[in-house]
Protein backbone atom coordinates (compact mmCIF):
# COMPACT_ATOMS: atom_id res chain seq x y z
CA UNK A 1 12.80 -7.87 28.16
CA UNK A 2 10.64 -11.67 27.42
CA UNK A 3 9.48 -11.93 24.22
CA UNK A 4 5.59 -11.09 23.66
CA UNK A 5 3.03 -13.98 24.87
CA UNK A 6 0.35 -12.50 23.45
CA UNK A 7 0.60 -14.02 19.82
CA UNK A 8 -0.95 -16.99 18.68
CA UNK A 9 0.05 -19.38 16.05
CA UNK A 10 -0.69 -18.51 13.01
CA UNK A 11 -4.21 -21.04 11.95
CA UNK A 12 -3.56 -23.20 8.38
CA UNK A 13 -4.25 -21.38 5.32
CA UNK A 14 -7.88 -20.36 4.28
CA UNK A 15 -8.55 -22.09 1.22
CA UNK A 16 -11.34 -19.52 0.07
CA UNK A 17 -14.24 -21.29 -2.06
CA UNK A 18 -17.91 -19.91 -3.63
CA UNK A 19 -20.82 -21.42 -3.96
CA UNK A 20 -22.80 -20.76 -6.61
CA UNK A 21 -24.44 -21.18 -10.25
CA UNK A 22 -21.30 -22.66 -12.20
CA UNK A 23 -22.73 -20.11 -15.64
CA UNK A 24 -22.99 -17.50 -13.84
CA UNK A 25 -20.66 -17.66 -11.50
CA UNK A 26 -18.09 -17.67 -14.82
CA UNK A 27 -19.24 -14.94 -16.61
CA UNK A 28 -18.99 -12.51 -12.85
CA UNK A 29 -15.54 -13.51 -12.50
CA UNK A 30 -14.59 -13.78 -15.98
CA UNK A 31 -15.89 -9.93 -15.81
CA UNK A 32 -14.40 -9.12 -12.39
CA UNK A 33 -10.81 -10.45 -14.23
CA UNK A 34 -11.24 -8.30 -17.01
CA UNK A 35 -12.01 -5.00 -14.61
CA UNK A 36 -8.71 -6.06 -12.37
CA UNK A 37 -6.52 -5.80 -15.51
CA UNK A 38 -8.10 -2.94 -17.15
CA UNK A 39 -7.67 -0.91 -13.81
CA UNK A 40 -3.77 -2.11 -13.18
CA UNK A 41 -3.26 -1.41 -16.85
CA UNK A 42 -4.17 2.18 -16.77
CA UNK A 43 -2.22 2.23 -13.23
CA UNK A 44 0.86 1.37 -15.30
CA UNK A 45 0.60 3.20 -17.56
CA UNK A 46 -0.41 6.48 -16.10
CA UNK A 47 2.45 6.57 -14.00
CA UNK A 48 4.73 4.46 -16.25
CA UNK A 49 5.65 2.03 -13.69
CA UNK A 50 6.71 -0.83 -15.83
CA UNK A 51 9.01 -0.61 -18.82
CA UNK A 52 10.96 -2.62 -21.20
CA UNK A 53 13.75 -5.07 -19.38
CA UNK A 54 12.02 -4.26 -16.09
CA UNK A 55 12.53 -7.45 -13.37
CA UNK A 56 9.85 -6.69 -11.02
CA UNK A 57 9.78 -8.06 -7.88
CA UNK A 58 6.53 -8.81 -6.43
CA UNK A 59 6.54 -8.79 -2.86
CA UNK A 60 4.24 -11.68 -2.11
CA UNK A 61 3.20 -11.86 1.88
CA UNK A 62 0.40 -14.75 1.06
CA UNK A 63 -2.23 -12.11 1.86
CA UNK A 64 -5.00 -11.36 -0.73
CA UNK A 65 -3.84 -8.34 -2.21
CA UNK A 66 -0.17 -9.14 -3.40
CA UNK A 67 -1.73 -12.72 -4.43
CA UNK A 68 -4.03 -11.00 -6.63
CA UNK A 69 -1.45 -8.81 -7.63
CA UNK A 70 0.79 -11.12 -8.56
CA UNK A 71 -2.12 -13.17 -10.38
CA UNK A 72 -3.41 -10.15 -12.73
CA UNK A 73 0.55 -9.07 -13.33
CA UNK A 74 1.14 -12.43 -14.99
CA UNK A 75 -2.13 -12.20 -17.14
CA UNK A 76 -0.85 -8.55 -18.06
CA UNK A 77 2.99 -9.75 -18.90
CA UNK A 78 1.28 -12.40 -21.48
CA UNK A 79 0.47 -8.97 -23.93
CA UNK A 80 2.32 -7.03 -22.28
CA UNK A 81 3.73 -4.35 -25.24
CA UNK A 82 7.03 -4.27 -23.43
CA UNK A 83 8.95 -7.60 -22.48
CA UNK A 84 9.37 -7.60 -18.23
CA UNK A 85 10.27 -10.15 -16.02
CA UNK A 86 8.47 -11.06 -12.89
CA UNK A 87 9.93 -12.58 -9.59
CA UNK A 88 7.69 -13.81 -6.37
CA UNK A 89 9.69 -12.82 -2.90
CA UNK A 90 8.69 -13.61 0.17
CA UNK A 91 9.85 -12.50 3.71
CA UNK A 92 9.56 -15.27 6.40
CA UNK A 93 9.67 -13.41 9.19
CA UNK A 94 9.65 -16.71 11.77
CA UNK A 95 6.68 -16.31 13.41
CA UNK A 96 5.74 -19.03 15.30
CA UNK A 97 3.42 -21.58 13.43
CA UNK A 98 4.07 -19.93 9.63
CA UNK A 99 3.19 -22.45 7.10
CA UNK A 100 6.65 -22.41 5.42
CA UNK A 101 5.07 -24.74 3.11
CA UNK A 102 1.79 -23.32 1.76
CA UNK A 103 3.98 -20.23 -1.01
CA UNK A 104 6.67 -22.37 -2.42
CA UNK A 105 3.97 -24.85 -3.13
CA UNK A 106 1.83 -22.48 -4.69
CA UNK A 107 4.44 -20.40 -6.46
CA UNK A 108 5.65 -24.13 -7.89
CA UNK A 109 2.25 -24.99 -8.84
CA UNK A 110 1.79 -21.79 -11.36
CA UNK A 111 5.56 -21.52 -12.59
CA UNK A 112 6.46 -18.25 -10.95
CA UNK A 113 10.34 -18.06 -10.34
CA UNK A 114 10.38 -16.99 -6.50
CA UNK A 115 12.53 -16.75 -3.61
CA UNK A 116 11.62 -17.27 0.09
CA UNK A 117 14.04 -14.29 2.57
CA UNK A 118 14.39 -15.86 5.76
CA UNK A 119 14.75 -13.10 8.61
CA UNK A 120 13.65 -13.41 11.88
CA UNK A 121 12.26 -10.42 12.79
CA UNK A 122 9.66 -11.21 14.22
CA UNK A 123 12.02 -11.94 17.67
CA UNK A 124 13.21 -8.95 17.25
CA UNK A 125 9.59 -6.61 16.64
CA UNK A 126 8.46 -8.64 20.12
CA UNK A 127 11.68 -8.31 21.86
CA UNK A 128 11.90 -4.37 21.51
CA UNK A 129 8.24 -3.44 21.49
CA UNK A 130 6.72 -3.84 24.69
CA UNK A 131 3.44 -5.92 25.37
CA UNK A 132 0.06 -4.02 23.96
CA UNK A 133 2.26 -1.84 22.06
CA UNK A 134 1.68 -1.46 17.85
CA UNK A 135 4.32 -3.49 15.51
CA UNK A 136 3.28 -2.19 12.71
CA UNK A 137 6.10 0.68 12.42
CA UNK A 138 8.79 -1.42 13.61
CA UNK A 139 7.61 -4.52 11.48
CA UNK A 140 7.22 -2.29 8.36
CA UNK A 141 10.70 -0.69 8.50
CA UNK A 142 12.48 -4.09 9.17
CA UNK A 143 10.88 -5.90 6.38
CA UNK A 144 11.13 -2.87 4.53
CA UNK A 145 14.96 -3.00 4.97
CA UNK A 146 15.05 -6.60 3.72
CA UNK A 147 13.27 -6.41 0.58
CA UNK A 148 14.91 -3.50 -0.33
CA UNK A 149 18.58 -5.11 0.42
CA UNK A 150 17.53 -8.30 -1.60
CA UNK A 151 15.94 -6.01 -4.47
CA UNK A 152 19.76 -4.45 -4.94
CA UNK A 153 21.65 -7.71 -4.31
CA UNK A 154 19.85 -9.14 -7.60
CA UNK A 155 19.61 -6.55 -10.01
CA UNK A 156 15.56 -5.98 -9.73
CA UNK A 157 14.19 -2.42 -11.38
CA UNK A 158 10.94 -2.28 -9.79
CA UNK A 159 9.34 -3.49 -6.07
CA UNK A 160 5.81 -4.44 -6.58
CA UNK A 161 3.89 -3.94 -3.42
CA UNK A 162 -0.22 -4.95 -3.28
CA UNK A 163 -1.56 -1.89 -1.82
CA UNK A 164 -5.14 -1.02 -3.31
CA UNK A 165 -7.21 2.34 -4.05
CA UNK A 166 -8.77 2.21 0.02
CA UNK A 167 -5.22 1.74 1.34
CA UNK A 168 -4.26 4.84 -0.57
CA UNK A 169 -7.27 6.77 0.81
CA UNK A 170 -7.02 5.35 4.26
CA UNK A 171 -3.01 6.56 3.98
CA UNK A 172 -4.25 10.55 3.20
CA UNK A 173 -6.62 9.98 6.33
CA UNK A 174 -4.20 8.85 8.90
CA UNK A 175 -1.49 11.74 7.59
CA UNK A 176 -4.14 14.57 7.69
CA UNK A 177 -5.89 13.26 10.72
CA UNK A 178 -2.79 12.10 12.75
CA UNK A 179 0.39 13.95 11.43
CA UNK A 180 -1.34 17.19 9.97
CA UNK A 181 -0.26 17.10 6.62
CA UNK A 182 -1.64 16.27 3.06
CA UNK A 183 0.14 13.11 1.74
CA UNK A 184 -0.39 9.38 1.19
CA UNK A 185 0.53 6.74 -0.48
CA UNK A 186 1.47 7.36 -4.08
CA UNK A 187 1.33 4.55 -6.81
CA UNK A 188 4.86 5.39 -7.55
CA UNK A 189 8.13 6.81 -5.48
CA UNK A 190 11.83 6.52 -5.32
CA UNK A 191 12.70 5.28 -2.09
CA UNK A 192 14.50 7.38 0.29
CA UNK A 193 18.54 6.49 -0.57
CA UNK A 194 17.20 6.65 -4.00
CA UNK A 195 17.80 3.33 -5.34
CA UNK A 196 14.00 1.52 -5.66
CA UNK A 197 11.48 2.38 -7.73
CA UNK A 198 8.31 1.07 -5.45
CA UNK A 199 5.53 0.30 -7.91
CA UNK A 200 1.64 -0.07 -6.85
CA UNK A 201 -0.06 -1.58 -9.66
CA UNK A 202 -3.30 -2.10 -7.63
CA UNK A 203 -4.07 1.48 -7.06
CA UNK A 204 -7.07 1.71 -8.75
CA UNK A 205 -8.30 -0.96 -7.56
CA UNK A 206 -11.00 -1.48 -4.69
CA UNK A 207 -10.43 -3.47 -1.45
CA UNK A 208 -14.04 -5.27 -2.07
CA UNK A 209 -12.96 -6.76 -5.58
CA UNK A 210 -9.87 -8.04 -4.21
CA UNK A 211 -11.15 -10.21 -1.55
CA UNK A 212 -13.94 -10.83 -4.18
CA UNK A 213 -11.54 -12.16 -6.79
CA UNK A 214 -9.24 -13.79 -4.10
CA UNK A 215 -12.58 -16.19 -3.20
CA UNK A 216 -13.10 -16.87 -6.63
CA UNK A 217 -9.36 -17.82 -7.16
CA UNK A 218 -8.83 -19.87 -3.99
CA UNK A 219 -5.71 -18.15 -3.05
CA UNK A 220 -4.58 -20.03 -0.13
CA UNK A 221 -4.25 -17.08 2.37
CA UNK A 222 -2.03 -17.26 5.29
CA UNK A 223 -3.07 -14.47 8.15
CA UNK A 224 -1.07 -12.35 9.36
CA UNK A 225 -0.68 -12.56 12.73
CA UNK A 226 2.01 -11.17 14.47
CA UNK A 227 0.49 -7.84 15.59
CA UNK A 228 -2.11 -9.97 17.51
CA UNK A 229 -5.51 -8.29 17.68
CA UNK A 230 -4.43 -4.38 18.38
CA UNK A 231 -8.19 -3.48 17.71
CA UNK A 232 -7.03 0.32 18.69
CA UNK A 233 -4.71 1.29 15.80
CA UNK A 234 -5.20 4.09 13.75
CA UNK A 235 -5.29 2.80 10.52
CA UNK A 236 -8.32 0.93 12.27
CA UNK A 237 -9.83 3.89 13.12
CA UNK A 238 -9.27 5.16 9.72
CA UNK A 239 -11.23 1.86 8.03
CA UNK A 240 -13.96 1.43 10.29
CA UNK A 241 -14.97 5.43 9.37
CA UNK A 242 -14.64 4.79 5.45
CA UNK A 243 -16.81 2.07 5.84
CA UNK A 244 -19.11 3.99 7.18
CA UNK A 245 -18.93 6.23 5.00
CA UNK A 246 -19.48 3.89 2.10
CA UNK A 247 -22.78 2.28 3.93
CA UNK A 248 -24.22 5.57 4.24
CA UNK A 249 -23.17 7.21 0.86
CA UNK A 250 -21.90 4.79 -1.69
CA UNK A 251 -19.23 5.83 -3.97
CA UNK A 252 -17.54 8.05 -1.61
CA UNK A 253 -14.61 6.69 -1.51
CA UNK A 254 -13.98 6.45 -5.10
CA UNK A 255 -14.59 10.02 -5.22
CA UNK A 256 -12.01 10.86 -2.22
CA UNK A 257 -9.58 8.72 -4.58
CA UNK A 258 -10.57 10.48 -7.42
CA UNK A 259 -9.81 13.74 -5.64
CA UNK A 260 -5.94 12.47 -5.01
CA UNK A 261 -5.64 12.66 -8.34
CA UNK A 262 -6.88 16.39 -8.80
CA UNK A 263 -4.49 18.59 -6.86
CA UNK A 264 -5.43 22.19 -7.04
CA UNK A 265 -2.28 23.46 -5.16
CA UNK A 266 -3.74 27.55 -5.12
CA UNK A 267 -6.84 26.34 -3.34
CA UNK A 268 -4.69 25.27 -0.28
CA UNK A 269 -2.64 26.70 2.26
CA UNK A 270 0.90 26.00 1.25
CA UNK A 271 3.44 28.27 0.78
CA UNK A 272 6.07 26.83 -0.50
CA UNK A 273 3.55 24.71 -3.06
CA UNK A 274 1.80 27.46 -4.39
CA UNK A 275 3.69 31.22 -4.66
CA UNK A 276 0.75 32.87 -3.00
CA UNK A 277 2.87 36.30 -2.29
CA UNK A 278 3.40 36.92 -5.82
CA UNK A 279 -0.53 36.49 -6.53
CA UNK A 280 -1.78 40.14 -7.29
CA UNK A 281 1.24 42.00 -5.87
CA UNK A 282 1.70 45.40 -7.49
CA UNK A 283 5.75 46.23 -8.91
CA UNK A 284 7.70 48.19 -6.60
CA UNK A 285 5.02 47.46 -3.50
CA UNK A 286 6.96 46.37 -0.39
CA UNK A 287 5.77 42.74 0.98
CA UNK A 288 7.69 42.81 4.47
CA UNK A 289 7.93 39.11 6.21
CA UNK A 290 6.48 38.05 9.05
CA UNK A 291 9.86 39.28 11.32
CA UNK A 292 8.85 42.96 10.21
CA UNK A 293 5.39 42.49 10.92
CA UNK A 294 5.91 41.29 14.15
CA UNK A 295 8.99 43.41 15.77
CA UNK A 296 8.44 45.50 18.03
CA UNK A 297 5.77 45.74 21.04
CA UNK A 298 2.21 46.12 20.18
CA UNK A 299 0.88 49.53 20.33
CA UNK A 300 -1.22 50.38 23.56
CA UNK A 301 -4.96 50.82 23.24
CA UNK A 302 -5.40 54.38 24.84
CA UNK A 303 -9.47 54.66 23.78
């Protein structure tokens, strides 16, 4: 099998700029800074993701969020009232036309320790996955994989991913609406072998200020481009209905995220969540499982 065609070099960085009253322009993103770090702030600390002698490593794909993540992390480390350490890590995955250049520069330019993975998985996502096909799994799990080796190679605590409050919502979406179930993406888990604590210090924060504090900043964003255009994915789906959504009814999806945080379990349907054959059952009355109520042939209807 050829490698893909379909995937164009990636296009030089977007150096992101605003136009506008130099005043007033200030005091908005002088406020917009303060709102970033109050929200990851109570993120922290509501699920305690950072603690004293953390080293956090901040995954850093050159992409808005984890830029802006990294950004508000270091303004939060400064008072911080528990002493952490904070590495950059990126994962070159080779794709053709990457601007190798454009992080270490950066990274250099603001004093953040960082390291640059080199893995080229981007032959193999195009190699294996046939033409049209989505990445996205495949890419996830390899780069996945690679962060998590490098995270237990040097001794880091926490992996600091940039996912935001819509990426949360959009997650619960795509489970309920794809994979019928009721789960996301939570600010905080323990990785599957159990040996990463994967932090989300952005998850309380909207998509919208992001990119909005990303312009103000300049980041210089490098596109991802290796999944091409793949205008039919779910997750797609999934963001072009919240949008509408928040055009029609503003607020909405702050509510849904809201609502992710306010589990009723009894009000549900599970089980083995909530103990719903206990709820009102009399002592001594038999409660016969669903073998007993359904052995045997159903009686004929003589009338």
């Amino acid at each position: 099998m050829t490698a893909m065609s379909a995937v164009l070099p990636l296009p030089d960085p977007v150096l992101r700029r605003t136009v506008a009253d130099p005043r007033h322009a200030g005091h908005a993103q002088g406020k917009l800074a303060r709102r970033l770090r109050r929200q990851v702030g109570q993120a922290i600390a509501d699920f305690g993701m950072i603690e004293d002698g953390d080293k956090v490593m901040v995954c850093l794909s050159g992409g808005k969020d984890s830029y802006t993540l990294l950004n508000i992390l270091l303004q939060l480390q400064k008072k911080a009232p528990v002493r952490f350490e904070l590495v950059a890590v990126n994962l070159d995955q080779k794709q053709p036309g990457f601007p190798a250049h454009v992080l270490p520069e950066y990274l250099e330019r603001v004093g953040v320790p960082f390291h640059i993975i080199e893995q080229d998985t981007y032959s193999v996502v195009s190699r294996v996955i046939p033409e049209g096909k989505t990445m996205c799994s495949l890419c996830s799990r390899l780069r996945r994989g690679s962060l998590y080796r490098y995270a237990e190679e040097n001794g880091f605590t926490k992996i600091a991913l940039g996912h935001h409050r819509d990426d949360l919502v959009a997650t619960f979406f795509l489970n309920l609406f794809f994979h019928a179930k009721l789960s996301g993406m939570p600010p905080k888990l323990l990785s599957d072998n159990g040996k990463h604590v994967v932090i989300r210090p952005l998850a309380y924060v909207r998509e919208d200020d992001i990119a909005e504090y990303a312009d103000a900043k300049a980041f210089p964003i490098i596109p991802c481009n290796l999944c091409g255009s793949q205008e039919n994915l779910q997750r797609k789906q999934v963001k072009k209905m919240m949008d509408a959504w928040e055009r029609d009814t503003p607020g909405r999806i702050e509510t849904i995220a809201r609502a992710l945080g306010d589990i009723r379990p009894s009000q549900l349907s599970d089980p083995a969540l909530f103990d719903f054959r206990s709820l009102g059952h009399r002592d001594g009355a038999a409660l016969p499982g669903a073998d007993q109520w359904l052995a045997g042939d159903p009686v004929a209807d003589d009338t």
